[in-house]
N, C-alpha and C. Protein backbone atom coordinates (compact mmCIF):
# COMPACT_ATOMS: atom_id res chain seq x y z
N UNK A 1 186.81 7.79 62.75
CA UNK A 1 186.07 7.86 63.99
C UNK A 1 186.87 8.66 65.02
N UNK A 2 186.04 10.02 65.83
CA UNK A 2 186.72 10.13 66.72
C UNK A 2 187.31 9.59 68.03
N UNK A 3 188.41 9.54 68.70
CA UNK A 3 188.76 8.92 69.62
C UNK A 3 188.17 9.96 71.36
N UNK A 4 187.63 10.87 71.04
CA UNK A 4 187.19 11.47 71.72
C UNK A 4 185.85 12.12 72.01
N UNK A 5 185.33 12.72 72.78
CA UNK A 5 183.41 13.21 72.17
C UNK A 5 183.80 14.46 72.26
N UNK A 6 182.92 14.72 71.36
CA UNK A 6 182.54 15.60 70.73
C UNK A 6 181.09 16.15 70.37
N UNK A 7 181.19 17.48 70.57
CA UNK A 7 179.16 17.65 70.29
C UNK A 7 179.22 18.05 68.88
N UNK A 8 177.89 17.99 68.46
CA UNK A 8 177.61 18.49 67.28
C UNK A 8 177.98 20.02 66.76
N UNK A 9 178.02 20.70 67.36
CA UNK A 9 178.92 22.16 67.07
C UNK A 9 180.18 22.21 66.94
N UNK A 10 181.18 21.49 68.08
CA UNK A 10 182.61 20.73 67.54
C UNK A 10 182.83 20.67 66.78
N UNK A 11 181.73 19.31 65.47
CA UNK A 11 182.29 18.69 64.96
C UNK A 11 181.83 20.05 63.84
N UNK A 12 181.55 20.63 63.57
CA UNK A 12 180.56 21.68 62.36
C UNK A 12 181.78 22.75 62.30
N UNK A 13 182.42 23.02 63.91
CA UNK A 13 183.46 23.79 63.64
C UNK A 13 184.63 22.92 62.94
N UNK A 14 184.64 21.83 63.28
CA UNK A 14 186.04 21.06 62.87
C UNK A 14 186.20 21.26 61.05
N UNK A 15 184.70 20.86 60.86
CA UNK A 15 184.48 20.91 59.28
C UNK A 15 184.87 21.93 58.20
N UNK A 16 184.41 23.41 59.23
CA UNK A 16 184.34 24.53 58.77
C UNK A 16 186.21 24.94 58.26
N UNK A 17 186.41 24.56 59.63
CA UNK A 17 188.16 24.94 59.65
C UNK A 17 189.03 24.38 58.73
N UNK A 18 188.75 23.09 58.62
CA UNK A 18 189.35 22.30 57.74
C UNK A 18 188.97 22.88 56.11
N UNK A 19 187.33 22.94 56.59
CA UNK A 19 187.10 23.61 54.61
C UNK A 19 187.95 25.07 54.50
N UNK A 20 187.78 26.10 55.35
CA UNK A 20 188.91 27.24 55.50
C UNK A 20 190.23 27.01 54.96
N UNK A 21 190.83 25.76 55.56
CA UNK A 21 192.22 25.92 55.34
C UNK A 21 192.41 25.39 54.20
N UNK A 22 191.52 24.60 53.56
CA UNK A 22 191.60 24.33 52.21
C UNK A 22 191.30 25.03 51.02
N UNK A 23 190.70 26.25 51.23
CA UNK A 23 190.33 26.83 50.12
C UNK A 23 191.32 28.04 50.56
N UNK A 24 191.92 28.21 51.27
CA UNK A 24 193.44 29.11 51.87
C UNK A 24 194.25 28.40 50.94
N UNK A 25 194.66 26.88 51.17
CA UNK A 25 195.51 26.16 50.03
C UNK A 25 195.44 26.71 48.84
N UNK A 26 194.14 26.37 48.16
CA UNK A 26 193.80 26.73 46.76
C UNK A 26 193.78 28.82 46.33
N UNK A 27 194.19 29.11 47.72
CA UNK A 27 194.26 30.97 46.97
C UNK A 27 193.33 31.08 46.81
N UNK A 28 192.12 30.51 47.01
CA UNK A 28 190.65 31.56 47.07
C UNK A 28 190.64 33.13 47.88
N UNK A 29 190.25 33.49 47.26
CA UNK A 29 189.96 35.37 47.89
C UNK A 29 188.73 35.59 48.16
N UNK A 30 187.43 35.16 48.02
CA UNK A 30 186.46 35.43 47.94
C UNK A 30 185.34 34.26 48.34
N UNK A 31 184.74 34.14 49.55
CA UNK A 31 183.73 33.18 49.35
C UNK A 31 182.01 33.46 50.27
N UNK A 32 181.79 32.80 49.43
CA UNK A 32 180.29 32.71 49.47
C UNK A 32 179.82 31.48 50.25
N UNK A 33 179.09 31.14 51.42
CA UNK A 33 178.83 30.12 52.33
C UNK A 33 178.02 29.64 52.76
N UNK A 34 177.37 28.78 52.53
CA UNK A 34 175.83 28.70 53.56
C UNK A 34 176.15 27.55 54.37
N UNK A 35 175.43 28.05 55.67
CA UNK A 35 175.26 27.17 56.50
C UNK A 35 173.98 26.86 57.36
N UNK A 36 174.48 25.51 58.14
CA UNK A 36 172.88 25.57 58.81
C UNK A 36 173.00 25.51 60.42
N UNK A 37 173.95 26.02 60.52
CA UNK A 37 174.38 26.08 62.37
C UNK A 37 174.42 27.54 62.51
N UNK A 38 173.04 28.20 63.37
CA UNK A 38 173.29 29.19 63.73
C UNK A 38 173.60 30.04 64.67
N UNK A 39 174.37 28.92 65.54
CA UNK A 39 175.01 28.63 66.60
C UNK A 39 176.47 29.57 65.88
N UNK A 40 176.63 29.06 64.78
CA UNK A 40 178.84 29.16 64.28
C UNK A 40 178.33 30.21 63.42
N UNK A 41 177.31 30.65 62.86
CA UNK A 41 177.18 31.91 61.69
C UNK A 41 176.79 32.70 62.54
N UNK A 42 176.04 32.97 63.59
CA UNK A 42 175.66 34.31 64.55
C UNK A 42 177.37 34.51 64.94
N UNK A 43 177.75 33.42 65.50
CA UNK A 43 179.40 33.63 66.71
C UNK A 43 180.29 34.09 65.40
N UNK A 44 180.43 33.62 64.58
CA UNK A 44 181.25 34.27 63.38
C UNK A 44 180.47 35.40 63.04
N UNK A 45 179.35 36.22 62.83
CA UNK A 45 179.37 37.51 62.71
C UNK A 45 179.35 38.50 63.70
N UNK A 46 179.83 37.44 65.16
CA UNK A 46 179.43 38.45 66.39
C UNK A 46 178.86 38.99 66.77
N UNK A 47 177.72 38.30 66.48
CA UNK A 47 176.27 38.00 67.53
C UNK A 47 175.94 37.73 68.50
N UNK A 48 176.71 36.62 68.57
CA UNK A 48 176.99 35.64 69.43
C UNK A 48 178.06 35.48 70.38
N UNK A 49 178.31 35.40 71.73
CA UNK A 49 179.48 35.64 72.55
C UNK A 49 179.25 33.69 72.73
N UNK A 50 180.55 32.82 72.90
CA UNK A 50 180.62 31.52 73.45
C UNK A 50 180.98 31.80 74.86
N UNK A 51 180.46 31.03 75.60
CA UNK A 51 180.58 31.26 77.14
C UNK A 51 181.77 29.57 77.53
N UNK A 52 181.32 28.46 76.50
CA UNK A 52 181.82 27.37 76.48
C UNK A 52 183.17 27.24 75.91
N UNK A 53 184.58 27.25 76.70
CA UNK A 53 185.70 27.69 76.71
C UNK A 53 186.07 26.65 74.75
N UNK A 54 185.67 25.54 74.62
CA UNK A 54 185.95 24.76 73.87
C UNK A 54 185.42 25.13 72.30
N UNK A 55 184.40 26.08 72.62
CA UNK A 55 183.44 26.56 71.41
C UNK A 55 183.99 27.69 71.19
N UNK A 56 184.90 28.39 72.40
CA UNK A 56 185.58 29.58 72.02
C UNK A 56 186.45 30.13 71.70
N UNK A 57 187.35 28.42 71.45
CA UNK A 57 188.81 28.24 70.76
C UNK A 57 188.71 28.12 69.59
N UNK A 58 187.42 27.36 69.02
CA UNK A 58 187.43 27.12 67.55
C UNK A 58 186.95 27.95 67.40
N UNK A 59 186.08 29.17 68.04
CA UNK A 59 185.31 30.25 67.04
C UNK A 59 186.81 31.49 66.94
N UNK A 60 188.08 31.35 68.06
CA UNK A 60 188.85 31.95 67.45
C UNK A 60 189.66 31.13 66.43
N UNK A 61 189.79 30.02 66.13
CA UNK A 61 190.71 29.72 65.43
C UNK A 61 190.08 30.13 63.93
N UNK A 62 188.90 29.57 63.95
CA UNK A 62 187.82 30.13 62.69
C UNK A 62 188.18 31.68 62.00
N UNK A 63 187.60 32.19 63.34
CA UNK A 63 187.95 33.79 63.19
C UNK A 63 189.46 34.24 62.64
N UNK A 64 190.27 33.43 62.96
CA UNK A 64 191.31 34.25 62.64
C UNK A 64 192.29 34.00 60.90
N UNK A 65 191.80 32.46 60.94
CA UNK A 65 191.30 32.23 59.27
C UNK A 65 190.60 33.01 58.34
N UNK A 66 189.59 33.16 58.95
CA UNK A 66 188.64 33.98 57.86
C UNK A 66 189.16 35.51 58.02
N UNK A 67 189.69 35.92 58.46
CA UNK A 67 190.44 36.88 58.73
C UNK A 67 191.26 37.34 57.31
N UNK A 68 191.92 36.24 56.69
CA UNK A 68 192.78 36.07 55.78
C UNK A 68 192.10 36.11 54.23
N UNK A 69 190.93 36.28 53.90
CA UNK A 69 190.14 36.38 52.86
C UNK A 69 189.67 37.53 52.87
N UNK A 70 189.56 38.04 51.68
CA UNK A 70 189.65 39.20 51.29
C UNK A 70 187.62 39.62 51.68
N UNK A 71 187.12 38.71 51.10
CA UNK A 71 185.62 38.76 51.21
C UNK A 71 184.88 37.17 51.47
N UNK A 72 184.13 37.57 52.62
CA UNK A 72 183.67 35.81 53.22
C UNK A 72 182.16 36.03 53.68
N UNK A 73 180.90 35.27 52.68
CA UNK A 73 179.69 35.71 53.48
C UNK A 73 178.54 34.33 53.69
N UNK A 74 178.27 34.53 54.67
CA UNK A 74 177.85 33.18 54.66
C UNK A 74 176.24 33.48 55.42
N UNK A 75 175.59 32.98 54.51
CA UNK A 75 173.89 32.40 54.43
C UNK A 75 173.14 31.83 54.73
């Protein structure tokens, strides 16, 4: 449980990052993604600008993960 609030985009980024850094663990090079927030898949293909300072830390922290994969596409 979090000890803090959190909105539903938060928590979708929290998920995302965490799945990122885990398949970084495992040396994946290549991934394939679907999602259903098109809130975090527009802002990750830069569509989307975050105006909400908190949405725009995790869309860089995101960003700079996926950065590190060779090929990343998400659906």
């Amino acid at each position: 449980m979090l000890d803090f609030p959190y909105s539903n985009n938060q928590a979708k980024y929290e998920a995302l990052i965490i799945d990122l850094k885990i398949l970084l663990e495992l040396r994946t090079k290549s991934i394939k993604g679907r999602g259903d927030s098109l809130l975090i898949i527009n802002g990750l293909a830069d569509e989307y600008k975050y105006e909400h300072p908190t949405l725009n830390l995790y869309y860089q922290v995101a960003k700079n993960i996926i950065e590190r994969f060779s090929d990343l596409i998400f659906f």
